[in-house]
Protein backbone atom coordinates (compact mmCIF):
# COMPACT_ATOMS: atom_id res chain seq x y z
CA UNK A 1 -67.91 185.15 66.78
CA UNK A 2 -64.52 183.76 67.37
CA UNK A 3 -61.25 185.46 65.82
CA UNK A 4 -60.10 182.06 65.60
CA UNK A 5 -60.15 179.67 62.29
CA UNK A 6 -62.33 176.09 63.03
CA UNK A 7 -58.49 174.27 62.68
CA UNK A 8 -56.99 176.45 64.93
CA UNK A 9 -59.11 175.10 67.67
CA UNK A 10 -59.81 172.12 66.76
CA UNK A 11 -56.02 171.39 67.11
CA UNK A 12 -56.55 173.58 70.41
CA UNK A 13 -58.73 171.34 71.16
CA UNK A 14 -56.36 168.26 71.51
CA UNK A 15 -53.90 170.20 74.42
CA UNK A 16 -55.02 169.04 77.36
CA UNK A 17 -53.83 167.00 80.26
CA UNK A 18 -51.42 164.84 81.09
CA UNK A 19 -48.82 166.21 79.38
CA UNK A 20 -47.55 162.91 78.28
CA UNK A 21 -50.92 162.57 76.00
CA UNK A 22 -51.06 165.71 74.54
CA UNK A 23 -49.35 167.43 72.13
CA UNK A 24 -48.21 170.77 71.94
CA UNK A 25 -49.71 174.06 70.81
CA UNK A 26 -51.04 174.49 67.13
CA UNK A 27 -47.76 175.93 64.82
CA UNK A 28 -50.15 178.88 64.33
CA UNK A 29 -50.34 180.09 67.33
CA UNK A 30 -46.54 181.07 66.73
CA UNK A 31 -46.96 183.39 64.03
CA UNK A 32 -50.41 183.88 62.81
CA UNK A 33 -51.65 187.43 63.13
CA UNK A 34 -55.10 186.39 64.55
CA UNK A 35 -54.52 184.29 66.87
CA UNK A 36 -52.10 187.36 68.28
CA UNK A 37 -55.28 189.18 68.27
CA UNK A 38 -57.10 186.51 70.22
CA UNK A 39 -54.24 186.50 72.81
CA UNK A 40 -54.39 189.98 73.03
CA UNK A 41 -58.09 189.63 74.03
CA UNK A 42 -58.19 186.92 75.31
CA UNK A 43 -55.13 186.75 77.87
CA UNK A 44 -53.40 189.92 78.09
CA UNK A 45 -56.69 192.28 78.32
CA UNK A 46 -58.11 190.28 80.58
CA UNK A 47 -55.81 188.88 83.18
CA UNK A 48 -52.61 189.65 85.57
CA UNK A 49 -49.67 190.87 83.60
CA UNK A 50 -46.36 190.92 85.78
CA UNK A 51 -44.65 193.76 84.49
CA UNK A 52 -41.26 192.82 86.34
CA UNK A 53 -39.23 194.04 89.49
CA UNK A 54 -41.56 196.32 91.26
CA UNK A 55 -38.07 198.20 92.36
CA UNK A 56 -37.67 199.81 88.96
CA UNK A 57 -40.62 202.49 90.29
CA UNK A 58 -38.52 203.27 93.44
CA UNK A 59 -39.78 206.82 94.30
CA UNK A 60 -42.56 208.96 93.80
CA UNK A 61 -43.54 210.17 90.40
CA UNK A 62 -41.03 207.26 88.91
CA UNK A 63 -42.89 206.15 85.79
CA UNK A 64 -42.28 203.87 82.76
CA UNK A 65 -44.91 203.10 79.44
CA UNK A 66 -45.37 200.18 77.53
CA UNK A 67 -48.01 198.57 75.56
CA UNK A 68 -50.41 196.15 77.11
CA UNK A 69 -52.64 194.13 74.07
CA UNK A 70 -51.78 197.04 72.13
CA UNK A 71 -52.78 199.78 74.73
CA UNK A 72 -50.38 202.39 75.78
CA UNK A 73 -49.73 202.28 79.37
CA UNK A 74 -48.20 204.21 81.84
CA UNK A 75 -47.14 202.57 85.36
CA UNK A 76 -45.89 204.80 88.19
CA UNK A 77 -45.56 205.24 92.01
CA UNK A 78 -47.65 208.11 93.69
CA UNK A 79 -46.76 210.47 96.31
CA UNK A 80 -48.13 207.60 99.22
CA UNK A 81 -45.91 205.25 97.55
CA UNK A 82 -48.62 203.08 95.82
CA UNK A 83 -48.02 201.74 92.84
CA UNK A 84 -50.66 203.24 90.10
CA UNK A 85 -51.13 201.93 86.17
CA UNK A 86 -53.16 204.18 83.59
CA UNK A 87 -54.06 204.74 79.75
CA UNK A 88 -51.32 206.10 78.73
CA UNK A 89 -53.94 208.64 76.98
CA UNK A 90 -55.12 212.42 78.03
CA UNK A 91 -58.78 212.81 78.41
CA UNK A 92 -58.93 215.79 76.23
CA UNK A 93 -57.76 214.64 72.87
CA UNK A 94 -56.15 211.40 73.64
CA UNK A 95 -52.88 212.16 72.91
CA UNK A 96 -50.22 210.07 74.58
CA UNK A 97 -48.55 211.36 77.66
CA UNK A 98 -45.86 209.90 78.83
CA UNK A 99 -42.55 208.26 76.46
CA UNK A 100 -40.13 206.22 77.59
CA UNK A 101 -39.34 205.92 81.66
CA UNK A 102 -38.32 208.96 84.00
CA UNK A 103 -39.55 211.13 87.53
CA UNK A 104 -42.18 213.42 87.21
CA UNK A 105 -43.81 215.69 89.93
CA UNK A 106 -47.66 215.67 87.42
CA UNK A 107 -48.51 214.63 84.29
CA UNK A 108 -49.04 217.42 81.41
CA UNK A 109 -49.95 216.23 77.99
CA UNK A 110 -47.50 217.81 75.53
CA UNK A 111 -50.45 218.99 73.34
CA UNK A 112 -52.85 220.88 75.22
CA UNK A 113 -51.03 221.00 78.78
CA UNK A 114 -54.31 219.53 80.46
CA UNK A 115 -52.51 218.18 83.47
CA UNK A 116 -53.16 215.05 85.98
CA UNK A 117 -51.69 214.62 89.18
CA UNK A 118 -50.05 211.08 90.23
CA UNK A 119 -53.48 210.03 91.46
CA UNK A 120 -54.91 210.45 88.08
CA UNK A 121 -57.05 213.37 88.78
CA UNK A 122 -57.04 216.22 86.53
CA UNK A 123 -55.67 219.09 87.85
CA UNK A 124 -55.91 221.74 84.91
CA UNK A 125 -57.08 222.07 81.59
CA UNK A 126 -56.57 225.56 80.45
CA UNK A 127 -58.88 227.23 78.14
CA UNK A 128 -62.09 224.93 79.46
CA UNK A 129 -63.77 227.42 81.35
CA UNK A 130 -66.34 228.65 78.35
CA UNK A 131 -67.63 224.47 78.21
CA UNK A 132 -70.84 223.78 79.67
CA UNK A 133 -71.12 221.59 82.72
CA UNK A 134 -67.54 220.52 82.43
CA UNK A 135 -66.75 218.80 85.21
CA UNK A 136 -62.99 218.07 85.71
CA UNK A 137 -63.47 215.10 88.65
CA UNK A 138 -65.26 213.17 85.52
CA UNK A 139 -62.04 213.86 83.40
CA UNK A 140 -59.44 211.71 85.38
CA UNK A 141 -56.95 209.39 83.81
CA UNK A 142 -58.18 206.35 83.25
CA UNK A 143 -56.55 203.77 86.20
CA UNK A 144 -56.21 200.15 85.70
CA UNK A 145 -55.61 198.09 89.10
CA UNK A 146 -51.76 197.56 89.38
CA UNK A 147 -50.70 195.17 92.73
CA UNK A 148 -46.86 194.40 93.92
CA UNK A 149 -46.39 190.95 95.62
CA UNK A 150 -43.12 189.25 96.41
CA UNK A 151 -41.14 192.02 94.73
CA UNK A 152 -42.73 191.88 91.63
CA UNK A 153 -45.52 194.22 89.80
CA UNK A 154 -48.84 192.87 87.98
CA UNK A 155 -51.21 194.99 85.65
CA UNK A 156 -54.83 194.31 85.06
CA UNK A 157 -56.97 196.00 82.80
CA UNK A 158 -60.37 194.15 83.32
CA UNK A 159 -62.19 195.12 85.70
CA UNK A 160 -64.13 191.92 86.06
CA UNK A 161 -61.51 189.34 86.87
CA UNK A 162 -60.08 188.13 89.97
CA UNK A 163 -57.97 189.86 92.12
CA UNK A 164 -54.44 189.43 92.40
CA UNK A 165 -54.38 186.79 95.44
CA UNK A 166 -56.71 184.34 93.48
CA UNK A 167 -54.74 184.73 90.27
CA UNK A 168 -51.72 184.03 92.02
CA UNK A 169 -52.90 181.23 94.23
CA UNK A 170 -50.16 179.42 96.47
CA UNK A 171 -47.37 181.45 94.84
CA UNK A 172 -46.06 182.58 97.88
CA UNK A 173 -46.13 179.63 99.59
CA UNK A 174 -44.00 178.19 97.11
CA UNK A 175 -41.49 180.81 96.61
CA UNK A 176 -41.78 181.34 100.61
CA UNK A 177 -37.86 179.67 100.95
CA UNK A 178 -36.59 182.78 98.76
CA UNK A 179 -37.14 186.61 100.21
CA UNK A 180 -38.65 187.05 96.68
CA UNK A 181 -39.78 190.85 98.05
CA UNK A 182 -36.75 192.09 99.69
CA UNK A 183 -34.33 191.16 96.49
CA UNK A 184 -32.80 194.28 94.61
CA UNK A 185 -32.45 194.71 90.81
CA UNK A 186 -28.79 195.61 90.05
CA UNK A 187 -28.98 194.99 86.22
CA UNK A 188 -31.73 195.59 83.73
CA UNK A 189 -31.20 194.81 79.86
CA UNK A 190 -33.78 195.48 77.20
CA UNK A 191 -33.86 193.78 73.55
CA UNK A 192 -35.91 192.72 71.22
CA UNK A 193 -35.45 189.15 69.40
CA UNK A 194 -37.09 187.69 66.30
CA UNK A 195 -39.44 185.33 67.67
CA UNK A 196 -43.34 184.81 69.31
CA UNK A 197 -43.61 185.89 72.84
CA UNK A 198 -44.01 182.13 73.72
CA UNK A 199 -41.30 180.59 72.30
CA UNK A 200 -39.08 182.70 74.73
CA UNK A 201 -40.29 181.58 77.68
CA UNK A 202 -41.03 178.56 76.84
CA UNK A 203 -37.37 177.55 76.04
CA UNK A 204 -36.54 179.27 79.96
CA UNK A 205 -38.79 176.57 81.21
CA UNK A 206 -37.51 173.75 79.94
CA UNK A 207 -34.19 171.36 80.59
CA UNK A 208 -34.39 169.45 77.50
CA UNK A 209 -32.37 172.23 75.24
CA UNK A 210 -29.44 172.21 77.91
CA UNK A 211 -26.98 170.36 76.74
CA UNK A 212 -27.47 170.97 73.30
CA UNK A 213 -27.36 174.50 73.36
CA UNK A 214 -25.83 175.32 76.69
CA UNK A 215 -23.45 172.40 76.48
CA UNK A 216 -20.03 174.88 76.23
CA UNK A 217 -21.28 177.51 78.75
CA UNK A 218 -23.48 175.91 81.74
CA UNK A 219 -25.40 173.29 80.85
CA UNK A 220 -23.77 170.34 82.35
CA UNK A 221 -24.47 172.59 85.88
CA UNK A 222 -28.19 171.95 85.63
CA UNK A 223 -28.67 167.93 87.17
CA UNK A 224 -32.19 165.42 86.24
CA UNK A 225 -35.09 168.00 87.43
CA UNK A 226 -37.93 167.24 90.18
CA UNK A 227 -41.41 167.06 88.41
CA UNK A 228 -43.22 170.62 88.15
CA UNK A 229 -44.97 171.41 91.03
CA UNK A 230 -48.53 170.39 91.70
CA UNK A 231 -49.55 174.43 92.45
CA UNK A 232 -52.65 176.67 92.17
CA UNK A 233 -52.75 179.57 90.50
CA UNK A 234 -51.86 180.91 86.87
CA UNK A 235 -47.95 179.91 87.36
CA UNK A 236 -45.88 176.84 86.73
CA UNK A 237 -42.69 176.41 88.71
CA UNK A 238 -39.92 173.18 88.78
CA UNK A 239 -36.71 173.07 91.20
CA UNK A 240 -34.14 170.97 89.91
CA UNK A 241 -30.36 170.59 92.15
CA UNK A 242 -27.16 172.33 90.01
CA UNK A 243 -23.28 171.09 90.19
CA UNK A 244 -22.32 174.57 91.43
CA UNK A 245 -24.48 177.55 90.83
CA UNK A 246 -26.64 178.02 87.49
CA UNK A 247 -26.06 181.49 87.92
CA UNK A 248 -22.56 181.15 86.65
CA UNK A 249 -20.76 178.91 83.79
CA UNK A 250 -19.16 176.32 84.36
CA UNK A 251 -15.39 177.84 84.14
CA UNK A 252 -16.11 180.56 86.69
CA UNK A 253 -17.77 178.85 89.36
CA UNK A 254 -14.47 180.47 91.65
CA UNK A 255 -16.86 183.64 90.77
CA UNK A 256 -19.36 183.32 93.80
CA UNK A 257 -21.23 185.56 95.22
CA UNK A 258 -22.58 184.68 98.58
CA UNK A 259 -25.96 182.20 99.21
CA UNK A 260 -28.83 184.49 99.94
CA UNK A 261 -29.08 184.82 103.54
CA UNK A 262 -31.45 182.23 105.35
CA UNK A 263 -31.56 179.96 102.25
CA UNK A 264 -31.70 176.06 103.05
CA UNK A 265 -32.12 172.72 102.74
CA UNK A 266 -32.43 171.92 99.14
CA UNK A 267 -33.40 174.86 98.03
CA UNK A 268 -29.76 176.15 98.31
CA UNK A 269 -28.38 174.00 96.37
CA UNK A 270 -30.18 174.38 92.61
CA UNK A 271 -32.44 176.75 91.21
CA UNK A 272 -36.19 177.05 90.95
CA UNK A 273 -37.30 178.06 87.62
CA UNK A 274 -40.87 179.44 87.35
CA UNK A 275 -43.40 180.92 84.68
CA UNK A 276 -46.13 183.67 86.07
CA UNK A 277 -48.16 183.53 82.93
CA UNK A 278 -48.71 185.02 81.00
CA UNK A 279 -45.62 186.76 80.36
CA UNK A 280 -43.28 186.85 83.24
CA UNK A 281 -40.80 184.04 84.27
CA UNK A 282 -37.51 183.99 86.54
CA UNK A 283 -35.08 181.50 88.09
CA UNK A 284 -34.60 181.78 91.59
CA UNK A 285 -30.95 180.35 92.26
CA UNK A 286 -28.83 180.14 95.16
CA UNK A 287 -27.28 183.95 94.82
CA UNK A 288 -29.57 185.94 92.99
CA UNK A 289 -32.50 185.91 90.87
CA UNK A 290 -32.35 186.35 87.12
CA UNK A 291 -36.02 187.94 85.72
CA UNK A 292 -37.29 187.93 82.17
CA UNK A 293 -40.23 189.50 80.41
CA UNK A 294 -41.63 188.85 77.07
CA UNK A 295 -44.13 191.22 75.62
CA UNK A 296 -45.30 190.57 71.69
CA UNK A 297 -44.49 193.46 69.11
CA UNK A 298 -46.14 191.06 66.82
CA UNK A 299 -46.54 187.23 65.75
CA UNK A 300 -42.64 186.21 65.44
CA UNK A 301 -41.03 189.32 67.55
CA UNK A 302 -41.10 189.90 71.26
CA UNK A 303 -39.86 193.02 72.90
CA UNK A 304 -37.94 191.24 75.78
CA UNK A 305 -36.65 192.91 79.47
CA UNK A 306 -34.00 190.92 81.55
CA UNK A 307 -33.66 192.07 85.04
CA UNK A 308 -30.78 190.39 87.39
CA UNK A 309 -31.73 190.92 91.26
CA UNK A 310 -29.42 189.91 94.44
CA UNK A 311 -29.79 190.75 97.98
CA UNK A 312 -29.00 193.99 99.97
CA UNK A 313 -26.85 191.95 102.02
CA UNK A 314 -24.87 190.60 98.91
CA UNK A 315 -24.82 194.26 97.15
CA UNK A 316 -22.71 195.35 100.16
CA UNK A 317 -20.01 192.85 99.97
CA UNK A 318 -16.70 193.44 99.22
CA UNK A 319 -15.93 193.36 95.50
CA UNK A 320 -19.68 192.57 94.48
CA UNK A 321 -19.14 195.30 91.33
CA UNK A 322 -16.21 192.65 90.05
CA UNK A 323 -18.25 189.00 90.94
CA UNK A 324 -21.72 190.13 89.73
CA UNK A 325 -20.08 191.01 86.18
CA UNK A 326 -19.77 187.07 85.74
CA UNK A 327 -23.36 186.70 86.47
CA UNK A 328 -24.39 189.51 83.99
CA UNK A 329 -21.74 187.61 81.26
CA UNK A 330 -23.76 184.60 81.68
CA UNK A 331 -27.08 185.83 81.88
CA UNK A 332 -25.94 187.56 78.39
CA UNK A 333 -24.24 184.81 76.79
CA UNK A 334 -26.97 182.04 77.82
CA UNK A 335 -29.80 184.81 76.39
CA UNK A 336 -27.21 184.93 72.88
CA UNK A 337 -27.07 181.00 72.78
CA UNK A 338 -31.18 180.79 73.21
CA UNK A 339 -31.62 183.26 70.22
CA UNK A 340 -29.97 181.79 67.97
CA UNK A 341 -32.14 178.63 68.22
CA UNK A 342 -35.61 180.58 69.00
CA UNK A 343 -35.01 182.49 66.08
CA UNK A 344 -34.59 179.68 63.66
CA UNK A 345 -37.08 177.98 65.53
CA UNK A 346 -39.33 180.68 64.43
CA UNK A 347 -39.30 180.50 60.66
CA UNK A 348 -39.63 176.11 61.06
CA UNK A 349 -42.57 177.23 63.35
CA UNK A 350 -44.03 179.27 60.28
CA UNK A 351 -43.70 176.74 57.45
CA UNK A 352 -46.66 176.00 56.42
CA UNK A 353 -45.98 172.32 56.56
CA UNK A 354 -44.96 172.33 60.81
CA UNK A 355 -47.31 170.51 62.62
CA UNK A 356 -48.04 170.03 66.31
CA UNK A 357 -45.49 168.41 68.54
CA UNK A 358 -45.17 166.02 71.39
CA UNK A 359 -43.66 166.68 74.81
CA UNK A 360 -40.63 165.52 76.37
CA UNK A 361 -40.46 164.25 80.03
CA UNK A 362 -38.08 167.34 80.33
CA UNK A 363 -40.81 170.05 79.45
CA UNK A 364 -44.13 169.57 82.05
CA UNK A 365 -43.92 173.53 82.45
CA UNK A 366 -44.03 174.49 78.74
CA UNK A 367 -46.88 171.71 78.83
CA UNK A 368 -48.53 173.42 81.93
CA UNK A 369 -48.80 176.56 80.43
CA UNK A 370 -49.98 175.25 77.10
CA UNK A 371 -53.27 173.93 78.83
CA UNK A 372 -53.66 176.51 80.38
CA UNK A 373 -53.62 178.65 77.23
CA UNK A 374 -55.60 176.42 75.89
CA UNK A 375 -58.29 177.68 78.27
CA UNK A 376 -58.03 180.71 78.55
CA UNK A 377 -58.54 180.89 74.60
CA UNK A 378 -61.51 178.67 74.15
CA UNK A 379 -62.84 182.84 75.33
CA UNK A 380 -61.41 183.98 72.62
């Protein structure tokens, strides 16, 4: 039976192709607590969550936890280097193992000290030796499959759905301009912001809020965008030219930091601006690459990571330290300016008397993801 009310997807029902037809996702899919649950079972148990920069889990036993649909998680790198994601849960008496990020050697629950190594494979459980037939190769950690490409990491906990490559389709190719893999994080911010998970990226995907809300900092920078790619795969991506760079406002464009090496054409001179749904989107610019993730913590709050990545090359510049703090000012300021809005956006979404929207010509990638949500929830 579906979580979902009849209206819900009736309305649902409407979102579909071309995005100049169709309007825009039901209001309640902003804040209604069921249709959270629906995501939850629908989307983010079920498909290819990019959890970020695959650089934060640099060496072995590096580890961080979150919550995927309400499961605790823990991500880490093993002693081969391979990047390994399990229930954050011990197989004894499930309590959690891991908080927060950090290096560990093993894994020993703080309760009973069963331990695990970085494989997942229990390696001791005091005390067990009186139980019957008690196997420990049957006790492992439970592993979900975890994959890096370009750079970036992707969780998923079904076992059933596609792998990685078919989820992702021609990302690559598309992204193939930018050495997506070989760029470094050099700034990671974490914050959480009073609105649905969607909202934020959806305003990161679209130009039509620029000069409205960006007008003072850097929104004159951003020029008329191409169309959103035509692409395969679970992503949406747009390129649109810049005055400058959009990595910087508009009073400290004196501020930059080399092109990334081997960058051309057109692609050097704007910024490509793409959503990995669900919950992953990032700009790749002319200089760097600016990174955001937007996990729910319920229907109107999102627990939200910003990562800012620039090449090795660039790193190791003279005075990088003094130039990059510009790009971390705007990053902040721009993410301050969006707020605002999302979060009044937010309680207008959750008036009972909001109603489905319309599209602009300026917003095919919140429209592209919107069908596709609209899919993936008919499951639901």
């Amino acid at each position: 039976m579906s979580m979902l009310s009849q209206r819900f997807l009736d309305d649902l029902s409407q979102v579909k192709p071309p995005f100049d037809c169709s309007p825009s996702l039901p209001p309640a899919a902003y804040h209604d607590p069921g249709v959270l649950a629906a995501e939850n079972a629908a989307i983010f148990s079920k498909g290819w969550v990019g959890l970020g920069r695959a650089d934060r889990w640099k060496a072995p036993g590096d580890f961080s936890t979150n919550e995927v649909a309400g499961v605790p998680v823990a991500v880490l790198r093993d002693k081969q280097g391979v990047l390994r994601a399990y229930a954050n849960t011990c197989r004894h008496r499930g309590a959690k193992l891991l908080e927060g990020c950090g290096t560990v050697q093993r894994i020993t629950c703080p309760f009973h000290a069963w331990t695990y190594g970085l494989d997942g494979a229990l390696r001791g459980a005091p005390r067990m030796g009186h139980a019957v037939d008690f196997d420990t190769d049957e006790f492992g950690l439970k592993a979900f499959r975890a994959e890096e490409r370009d750079g970036f990491a992707f969780l998923c906990m079904d076992d059933t759905t596609a792998g990685i490559d078919s989820w992702l389709g021609d990302f690559s190719a598309v992204h193939a301009p930018w050495p997506l893999d070989s760029l470094v994080t050099t700034r990671r911010r974490e914050l959480e912001v009073g609105c649905n998970w969607k909202l934020f990226l959806e305003v990161f995907n679209e130009y039509y809020h620029l000069p409205y809300v960006h007008g003072g900092t850097f929104g004159t920078i951003y020029g008329e965008p191409d169309p959103a790619d035509d692409v395969t795969g679970a992503f949406t991506t747009q390129f649109g030219l810049t005055k400058g760079t959009g990595g910087l406002k508009e009073d400290e464009q004196t501020h930059t930091l080399p092109s990334i090496p081997r960058l051309d054409g057109r692609s050097r001179d704007g910024t490509r601006y793409t959503w990995a749904f669900p919950a992953m989107t990032f700009a790749a610019g002319t200089e760097a690459m600016w990174v955001y993730e937007a996990r729910p913590l319920g229907p109107a709050r999102c627990y939200v990571t910003m990562s800012v990545c620039f090449p090795q090359e660039t790193i190791d510049s003279d005075g990088f330290d003094t130039k990059a703090a510009y790009y971390y000012e705007r990053m902040d300021d721009a993410l301050e300016e969006d707020r605002g809005v999302l979060e009044s956006q937010q309680e207008g979404m959750s008036s009972a008397y909001a109603r489905q929207g319309r599209f602009s010509e300026l917003e095919p990638s919140v429209a592209n993801f919107a069908f596709w949500y609209a899919e993936q929830m008919k499951t639901a």
